[in-house]
PDB file of N, CA and C in Angstrom:
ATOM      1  N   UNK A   1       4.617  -3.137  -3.622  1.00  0.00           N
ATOM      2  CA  UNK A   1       5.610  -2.161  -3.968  1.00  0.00           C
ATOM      3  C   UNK A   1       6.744  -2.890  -4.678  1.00  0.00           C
ATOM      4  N   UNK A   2       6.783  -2.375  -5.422  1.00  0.00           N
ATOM      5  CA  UNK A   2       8.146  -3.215  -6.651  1.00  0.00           C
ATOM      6  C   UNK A   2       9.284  -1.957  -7.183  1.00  0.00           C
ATOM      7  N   UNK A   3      10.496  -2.001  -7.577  1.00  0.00           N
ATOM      8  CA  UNK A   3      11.226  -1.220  -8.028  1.00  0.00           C
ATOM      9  C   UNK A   3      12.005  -0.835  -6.533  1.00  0.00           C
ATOM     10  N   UNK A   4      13.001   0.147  -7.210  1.00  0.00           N
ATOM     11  CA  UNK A   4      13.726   0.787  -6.249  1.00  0.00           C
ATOM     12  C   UNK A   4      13.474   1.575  -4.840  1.00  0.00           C
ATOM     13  N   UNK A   5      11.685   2.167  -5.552  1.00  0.00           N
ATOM     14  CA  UNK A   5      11.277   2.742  -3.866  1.00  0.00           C
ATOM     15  C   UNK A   5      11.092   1.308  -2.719  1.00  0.00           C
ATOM     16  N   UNK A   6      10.834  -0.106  -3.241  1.00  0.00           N
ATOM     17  CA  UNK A   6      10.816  -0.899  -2.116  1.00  0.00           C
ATOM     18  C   UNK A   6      11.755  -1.051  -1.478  1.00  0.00           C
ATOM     19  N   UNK A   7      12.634  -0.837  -1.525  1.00  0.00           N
ATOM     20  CA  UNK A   7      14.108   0.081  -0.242  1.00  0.00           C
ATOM     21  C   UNK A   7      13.844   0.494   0.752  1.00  0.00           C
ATOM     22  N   UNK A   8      13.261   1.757   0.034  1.00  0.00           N
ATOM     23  CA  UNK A   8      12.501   3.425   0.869  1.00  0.00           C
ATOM     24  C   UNK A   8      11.555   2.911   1.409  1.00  0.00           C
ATOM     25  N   UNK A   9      10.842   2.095   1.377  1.00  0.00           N
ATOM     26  CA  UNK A   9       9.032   1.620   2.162  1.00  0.00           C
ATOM     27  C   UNK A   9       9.991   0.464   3.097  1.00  0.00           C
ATOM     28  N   UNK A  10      10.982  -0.295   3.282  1.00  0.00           N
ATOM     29  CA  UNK A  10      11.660  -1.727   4.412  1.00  0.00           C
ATOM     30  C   UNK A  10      12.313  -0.355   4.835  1.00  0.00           C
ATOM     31  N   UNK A  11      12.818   0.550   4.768  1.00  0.00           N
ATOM     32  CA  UNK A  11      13.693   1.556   5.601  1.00  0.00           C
ATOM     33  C   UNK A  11      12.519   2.349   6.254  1.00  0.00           C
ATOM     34  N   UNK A  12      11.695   2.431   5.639  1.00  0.00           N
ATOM     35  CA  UNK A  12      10.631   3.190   6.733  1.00  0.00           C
ATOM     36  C   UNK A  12       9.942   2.239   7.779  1.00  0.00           C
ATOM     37  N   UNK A  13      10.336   1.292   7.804  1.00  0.00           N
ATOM     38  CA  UNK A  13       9.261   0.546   8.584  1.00  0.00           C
ATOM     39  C   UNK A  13      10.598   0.304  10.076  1.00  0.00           C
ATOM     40  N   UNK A  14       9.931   0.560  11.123  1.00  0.00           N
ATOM     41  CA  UNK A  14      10.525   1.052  12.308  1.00  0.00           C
ATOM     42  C   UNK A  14      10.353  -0.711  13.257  1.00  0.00           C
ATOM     43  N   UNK A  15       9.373  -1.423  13.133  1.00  0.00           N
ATOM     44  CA  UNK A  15       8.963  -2.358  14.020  1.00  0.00           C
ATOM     45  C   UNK A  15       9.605  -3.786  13.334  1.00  0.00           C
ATOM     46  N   UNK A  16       9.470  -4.672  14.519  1.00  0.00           N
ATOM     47  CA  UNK A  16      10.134  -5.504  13.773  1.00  0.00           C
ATOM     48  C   UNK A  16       9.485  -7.359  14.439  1.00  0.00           C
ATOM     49  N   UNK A  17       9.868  -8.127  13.836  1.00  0.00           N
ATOM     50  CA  UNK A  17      10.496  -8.582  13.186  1.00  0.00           C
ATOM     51  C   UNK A  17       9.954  -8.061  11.909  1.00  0.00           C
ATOM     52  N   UNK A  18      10.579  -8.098  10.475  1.00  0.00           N
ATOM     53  CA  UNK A  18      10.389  -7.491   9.165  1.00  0.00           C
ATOM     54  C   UNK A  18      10.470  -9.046   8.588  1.00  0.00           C
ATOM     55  N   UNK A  19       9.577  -9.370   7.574  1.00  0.00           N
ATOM     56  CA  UNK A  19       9.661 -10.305   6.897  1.00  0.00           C
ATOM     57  C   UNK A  19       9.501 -10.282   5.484  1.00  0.00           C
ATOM     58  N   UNK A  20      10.010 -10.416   4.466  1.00  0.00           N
ATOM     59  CA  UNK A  20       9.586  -9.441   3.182  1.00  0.00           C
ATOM     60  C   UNK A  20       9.328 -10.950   2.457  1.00  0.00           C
ATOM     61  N   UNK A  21       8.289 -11.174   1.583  1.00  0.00           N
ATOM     62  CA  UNK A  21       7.659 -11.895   0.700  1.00  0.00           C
ATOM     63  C   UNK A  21       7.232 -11.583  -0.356  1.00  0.00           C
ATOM     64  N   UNK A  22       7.946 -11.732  -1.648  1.00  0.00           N
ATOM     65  CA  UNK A  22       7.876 -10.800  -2.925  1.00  0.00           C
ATOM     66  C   UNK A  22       7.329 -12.536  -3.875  1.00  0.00           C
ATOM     67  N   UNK A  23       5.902 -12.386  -4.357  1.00  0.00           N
ATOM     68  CA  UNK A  23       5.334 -12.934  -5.217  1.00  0.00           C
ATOM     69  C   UNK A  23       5.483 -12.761  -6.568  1.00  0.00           C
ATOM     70  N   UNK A  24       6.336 -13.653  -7.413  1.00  0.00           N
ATOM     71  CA  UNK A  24       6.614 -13.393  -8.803  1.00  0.00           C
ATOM     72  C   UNK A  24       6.288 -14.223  -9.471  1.00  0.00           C
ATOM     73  N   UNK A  25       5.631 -13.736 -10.398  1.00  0.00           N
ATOM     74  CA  UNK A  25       4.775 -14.990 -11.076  1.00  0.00           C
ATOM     75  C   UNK A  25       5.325 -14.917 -12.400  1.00  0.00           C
ATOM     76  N   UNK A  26       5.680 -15.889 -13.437  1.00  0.00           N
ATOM     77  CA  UNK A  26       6.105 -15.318 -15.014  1.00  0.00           C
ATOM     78  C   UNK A  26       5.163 -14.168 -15.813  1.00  0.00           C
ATOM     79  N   UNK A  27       5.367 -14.035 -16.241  1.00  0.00           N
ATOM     80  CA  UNK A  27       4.522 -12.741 -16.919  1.00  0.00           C
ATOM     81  C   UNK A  27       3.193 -13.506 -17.756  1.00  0.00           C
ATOM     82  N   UNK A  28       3.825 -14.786 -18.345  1.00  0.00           N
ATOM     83  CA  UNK A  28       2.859 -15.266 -19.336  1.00  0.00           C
ATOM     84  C   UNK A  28       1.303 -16.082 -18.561  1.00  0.00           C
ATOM     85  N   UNK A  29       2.034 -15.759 -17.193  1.00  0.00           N
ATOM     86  CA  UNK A  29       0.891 -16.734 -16.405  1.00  0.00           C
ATOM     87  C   UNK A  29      -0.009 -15.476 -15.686  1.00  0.00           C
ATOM     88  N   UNK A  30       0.636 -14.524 -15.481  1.00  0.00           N
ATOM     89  CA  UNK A  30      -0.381 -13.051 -15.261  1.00  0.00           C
ATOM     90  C   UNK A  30      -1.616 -13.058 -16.289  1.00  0.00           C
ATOM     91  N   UNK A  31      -0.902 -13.190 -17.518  1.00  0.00           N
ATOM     92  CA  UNK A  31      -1.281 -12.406 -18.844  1.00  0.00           C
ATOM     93  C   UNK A  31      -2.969 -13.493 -18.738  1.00  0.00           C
ATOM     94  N   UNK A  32      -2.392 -15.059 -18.198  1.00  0.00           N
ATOM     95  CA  UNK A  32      -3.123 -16.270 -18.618  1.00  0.00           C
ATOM     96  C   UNK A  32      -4.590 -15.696 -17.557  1.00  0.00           C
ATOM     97  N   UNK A  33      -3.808 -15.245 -16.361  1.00  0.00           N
ATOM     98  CA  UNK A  33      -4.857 -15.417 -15.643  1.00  0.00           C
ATOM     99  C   UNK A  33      -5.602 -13.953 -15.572  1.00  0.00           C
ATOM    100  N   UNK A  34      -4.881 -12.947 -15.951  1.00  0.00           N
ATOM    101  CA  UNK A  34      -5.619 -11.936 -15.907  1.00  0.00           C
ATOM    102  C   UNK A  34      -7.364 -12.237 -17.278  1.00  0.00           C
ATOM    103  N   UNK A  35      -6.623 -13.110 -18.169  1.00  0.00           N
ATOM    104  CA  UNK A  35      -7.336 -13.165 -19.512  1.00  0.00           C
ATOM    105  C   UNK A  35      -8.887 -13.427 -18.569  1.00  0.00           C
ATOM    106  N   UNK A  36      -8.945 -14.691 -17.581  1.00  0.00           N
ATOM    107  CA  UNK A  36      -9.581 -15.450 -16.993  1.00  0.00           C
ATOM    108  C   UNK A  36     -10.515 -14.428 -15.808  1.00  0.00           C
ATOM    109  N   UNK A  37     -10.076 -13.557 -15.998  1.00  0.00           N
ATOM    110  CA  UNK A  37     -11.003 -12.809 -14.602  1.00  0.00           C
ATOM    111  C   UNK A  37     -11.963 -11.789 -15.423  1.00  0.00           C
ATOM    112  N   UNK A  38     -12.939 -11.209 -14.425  1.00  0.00           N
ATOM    113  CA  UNK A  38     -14.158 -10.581 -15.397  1.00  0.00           C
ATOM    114  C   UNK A  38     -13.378  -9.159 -14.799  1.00  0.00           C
ATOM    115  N   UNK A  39     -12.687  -8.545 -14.071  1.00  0.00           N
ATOM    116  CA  UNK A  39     -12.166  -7.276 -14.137  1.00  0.00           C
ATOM    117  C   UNK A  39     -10.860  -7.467 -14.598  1.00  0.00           C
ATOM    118  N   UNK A  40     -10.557  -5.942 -14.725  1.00  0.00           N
ATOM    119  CA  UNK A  40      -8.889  -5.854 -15.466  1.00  0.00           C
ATOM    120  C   UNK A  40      -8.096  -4.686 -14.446  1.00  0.00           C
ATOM    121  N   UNK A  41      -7.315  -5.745 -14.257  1.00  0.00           N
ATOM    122  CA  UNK A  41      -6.062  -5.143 -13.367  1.00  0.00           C
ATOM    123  C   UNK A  41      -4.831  -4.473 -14.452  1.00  0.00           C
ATOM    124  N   UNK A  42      -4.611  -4.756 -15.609  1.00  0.00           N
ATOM    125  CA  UNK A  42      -3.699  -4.690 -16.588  1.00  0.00           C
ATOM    126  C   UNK A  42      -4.234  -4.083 -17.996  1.00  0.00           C
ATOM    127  N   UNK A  43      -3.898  -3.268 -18.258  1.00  0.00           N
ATOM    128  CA  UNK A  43      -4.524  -3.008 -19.596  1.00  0.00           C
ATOM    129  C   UNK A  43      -4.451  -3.563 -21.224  1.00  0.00           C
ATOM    130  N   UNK A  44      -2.961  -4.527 -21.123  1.00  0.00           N
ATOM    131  CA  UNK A  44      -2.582  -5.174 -21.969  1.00  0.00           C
ATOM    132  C   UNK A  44      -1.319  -6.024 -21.416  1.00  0.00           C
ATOM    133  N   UNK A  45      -1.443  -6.923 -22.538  1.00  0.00           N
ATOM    134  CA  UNK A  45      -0.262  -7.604 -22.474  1.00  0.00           C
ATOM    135  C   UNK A  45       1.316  -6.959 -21.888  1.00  0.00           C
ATOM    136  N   UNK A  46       1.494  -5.785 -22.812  1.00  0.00           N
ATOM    137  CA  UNK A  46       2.679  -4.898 -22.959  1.00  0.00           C
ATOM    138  C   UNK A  46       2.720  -4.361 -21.431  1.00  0.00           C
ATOM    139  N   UNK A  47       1.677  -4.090 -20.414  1.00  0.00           N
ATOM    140  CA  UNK A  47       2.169  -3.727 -19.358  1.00  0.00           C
ATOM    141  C   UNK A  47       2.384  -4.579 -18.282  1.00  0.00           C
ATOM    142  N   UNK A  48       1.598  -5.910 -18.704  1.00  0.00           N
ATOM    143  CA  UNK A  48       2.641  -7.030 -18.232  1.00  0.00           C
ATOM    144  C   UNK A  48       3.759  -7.411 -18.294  1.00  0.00           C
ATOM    145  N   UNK A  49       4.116  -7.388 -19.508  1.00  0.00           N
ATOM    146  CA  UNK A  49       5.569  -6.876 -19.655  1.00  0.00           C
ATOM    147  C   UNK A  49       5.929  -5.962 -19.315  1.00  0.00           C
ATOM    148  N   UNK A  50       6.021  -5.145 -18.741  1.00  0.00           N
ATOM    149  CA  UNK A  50       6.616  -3.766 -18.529  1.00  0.00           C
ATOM    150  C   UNK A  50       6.455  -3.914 -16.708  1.00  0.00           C
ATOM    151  N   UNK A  51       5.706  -4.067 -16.317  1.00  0.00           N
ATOM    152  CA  UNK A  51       5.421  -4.695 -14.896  1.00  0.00           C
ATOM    153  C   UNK A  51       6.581  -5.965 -14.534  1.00  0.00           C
ATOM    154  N   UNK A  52       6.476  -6.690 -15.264  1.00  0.00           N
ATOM    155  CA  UNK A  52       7.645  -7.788 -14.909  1.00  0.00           C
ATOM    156  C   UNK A  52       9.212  -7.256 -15.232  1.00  0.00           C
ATOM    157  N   UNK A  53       9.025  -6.649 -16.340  1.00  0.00           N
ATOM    158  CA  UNK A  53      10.904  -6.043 -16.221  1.00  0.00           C
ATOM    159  C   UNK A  53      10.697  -5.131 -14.987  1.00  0.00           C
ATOM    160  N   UNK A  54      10.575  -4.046 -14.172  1.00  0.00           N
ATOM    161  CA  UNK A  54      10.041  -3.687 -13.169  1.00  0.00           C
ATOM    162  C   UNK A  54      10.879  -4.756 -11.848  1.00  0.00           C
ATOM    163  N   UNK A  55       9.768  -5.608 -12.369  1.00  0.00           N
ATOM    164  CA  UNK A  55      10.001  -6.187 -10.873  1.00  0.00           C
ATOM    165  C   UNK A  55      11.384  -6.960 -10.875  1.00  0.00           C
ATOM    166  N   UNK A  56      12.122  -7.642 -12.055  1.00  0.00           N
ATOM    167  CA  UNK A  56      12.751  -8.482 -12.268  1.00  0.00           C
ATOM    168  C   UNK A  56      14.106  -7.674 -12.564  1.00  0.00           C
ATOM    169  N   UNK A  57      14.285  -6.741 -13.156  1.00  0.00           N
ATOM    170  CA  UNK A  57      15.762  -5.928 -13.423  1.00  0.00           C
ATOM    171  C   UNK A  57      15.950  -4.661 -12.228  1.00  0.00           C
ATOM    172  N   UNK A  58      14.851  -4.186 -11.394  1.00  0.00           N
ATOM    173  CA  UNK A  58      14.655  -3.101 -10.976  1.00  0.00           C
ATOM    174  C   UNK A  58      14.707  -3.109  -9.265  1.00  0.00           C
ATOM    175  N   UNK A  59      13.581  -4.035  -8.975  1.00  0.00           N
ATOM    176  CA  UNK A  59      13.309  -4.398  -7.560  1.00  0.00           C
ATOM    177  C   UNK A  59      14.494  -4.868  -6.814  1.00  0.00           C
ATOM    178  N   UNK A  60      14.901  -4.696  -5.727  1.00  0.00           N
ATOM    179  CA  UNK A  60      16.231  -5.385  -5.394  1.00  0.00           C
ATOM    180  C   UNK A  60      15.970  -6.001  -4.576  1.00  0.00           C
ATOM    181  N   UNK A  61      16.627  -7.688  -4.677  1.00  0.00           N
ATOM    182  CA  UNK A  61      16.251  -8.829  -4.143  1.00  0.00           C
ATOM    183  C   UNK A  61      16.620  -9.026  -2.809  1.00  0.00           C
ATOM    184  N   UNK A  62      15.930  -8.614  -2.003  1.00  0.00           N
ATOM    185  CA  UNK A  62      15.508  -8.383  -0.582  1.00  0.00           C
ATOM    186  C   UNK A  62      14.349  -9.611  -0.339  1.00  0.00           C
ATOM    187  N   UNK A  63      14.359 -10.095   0.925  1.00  0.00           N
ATOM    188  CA  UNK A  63      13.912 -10.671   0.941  1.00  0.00           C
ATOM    189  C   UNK A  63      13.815 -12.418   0.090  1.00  0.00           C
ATOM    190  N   UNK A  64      12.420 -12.974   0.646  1.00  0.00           N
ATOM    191  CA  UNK A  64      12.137 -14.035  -0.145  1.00  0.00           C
ATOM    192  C   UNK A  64      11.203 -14.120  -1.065  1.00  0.00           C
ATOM    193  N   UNK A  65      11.936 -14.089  -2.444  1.00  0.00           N
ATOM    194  CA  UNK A  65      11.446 -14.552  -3.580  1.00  0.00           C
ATOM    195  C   UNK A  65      10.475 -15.633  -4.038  1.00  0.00           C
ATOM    196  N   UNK A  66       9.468 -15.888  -4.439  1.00  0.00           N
ATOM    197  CA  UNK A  66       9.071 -17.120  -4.652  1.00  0.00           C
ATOM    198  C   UNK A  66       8.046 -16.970  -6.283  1.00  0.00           C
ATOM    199  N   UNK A  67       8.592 -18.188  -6.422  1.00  0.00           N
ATOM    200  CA  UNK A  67       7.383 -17.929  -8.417  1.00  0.00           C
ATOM    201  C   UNK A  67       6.258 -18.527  -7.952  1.00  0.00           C
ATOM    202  N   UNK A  68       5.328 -18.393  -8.180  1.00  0.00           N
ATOM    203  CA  UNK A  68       4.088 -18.872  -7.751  1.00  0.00           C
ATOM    204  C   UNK A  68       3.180 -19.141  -8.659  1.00  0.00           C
ATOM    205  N   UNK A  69       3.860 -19.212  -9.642  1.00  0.00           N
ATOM    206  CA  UNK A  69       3.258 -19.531 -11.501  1.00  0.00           C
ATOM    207  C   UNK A  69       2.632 -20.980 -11.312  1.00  0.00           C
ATOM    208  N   UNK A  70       3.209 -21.894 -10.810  1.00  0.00           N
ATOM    209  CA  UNK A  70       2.439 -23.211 -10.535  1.00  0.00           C
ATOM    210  C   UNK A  70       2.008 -23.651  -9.446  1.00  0.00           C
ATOM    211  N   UNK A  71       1.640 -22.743  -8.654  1.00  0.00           N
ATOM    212  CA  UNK A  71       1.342 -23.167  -6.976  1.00  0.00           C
ATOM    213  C   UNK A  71      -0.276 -22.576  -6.911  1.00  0.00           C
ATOM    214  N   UNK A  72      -1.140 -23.257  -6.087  1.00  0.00           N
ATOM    215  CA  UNK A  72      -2.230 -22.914  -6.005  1.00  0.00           C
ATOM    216  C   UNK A  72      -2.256 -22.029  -4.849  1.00  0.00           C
ATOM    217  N   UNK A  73      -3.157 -21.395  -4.251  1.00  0.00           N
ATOM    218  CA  UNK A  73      -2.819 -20.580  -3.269  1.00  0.00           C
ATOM    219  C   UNK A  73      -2.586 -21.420  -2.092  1.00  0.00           C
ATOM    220  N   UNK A  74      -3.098 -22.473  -1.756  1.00  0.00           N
ATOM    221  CA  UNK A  74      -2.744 -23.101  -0.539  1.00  0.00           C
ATOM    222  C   UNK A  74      -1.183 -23.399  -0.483  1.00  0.00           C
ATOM    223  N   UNK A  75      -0.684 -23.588  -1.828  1.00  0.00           N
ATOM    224  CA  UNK A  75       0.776 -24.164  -1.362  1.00  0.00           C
ATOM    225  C   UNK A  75       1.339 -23.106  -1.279  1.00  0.00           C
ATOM    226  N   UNK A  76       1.050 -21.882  -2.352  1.00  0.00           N
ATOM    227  CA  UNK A  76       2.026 -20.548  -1.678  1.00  0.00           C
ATOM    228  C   UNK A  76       1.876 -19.961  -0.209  1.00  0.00           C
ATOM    229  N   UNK A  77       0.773 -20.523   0.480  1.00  0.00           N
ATOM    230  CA  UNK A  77       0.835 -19.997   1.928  1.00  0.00           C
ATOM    231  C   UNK A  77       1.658 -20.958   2.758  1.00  0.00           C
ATOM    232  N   UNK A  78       1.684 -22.360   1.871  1.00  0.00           N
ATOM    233  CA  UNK A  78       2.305 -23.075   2.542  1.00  0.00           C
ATOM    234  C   UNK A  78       3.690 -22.950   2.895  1.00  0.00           C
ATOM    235  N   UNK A  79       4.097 -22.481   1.758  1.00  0.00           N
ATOM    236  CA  UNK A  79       5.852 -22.264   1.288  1.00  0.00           C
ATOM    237  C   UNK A  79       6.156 -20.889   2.095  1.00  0.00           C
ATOM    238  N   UNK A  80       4.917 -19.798   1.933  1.00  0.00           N
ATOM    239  CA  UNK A  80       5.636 -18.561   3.307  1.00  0.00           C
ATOM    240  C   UNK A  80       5.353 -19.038   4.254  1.00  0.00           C
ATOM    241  N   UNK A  81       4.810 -19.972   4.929  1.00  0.00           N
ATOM    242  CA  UNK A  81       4.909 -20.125   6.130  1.00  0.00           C
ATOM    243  C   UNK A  81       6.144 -21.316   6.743  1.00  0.00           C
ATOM    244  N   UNK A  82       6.498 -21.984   5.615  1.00  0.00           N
ATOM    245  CA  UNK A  82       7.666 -22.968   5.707  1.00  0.00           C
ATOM    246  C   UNK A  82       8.847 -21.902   5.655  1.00  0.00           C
ATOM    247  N   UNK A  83       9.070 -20.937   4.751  1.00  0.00           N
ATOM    248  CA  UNK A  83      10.242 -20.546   4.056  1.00  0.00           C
ATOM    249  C   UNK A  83      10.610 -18.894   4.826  1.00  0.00           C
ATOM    250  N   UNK A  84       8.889 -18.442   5.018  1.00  0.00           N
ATOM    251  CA  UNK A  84       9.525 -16.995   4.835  1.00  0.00           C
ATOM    252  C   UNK A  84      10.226 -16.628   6.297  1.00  0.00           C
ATOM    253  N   UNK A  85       9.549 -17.200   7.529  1.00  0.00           N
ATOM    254  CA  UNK A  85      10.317 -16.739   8.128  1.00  0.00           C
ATOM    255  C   UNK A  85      11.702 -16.199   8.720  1.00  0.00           C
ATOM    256  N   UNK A  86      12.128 -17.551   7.669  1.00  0.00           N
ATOM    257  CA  UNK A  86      13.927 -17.288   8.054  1.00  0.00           C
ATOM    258  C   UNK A  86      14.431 -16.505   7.020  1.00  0.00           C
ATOM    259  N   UNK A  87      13.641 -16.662   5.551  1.00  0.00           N
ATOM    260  CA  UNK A  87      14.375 -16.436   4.365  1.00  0.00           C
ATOM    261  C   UNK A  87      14.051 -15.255   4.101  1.00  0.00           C
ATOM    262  N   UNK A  88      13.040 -14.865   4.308  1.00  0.00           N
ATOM    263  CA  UNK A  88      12.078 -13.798   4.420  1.00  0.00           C
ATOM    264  C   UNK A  88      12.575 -12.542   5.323  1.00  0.00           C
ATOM    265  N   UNK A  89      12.942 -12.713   6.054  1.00  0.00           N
ATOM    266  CA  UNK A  89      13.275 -11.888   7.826  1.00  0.00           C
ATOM    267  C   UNK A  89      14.672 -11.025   6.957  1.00  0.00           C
ATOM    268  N   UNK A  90      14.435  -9.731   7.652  1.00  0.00           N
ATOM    269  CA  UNK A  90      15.197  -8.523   6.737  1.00  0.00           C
ATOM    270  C   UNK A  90      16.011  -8.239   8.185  1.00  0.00           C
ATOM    271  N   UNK A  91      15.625  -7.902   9.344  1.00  0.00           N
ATOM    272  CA  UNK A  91      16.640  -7.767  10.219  1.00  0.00           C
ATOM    273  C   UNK A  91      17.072  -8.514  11.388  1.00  0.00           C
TER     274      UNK A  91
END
């Protein structure tokens, strides 16, 4: 969930601890890796762009942020499990 309703979806959520972990990757490294996969999540470039302004002018920075443009997946689990709890934790 990205944009302004991700507000409305951390205000609905009743239980807790809340930990929010927002994966942002540059757009040009979506674009790289979407190129690389045999399905399509994206229909073009342009809604990669349009997806990243979205997340980047729109979404409000709640939570912990992290770019994950150069991290393989092991180190991004590494870094929420180093980072998110404290940085991460909404209430």
């Amino acid at each position: 969930m990205i944009g302004p309703l991700l507000t409305t979806y951390v205000d609905a959520i009743r239980s807790g601890p809340l930990v929010l972990v927002v994966l942002a990757r540059r757009p040009e490294v979506v674009a790289s890796r979407e190129a690389a996969r045999t399905k399509v999540a994206y229909n073009d470039e342009a809604a990669i762009t349009a997806l990243h302004a979205v997340l980047s002018q729109e979404t409000p920075r709640i939570g912990l942020w992290i770019d994950t443009s150069v991290q393989s997946p092991d180190e991004t689990v590494d870094e929420i499990m180093r980072r998110g709890p404290t940085e991460g934790r909404l209430d």
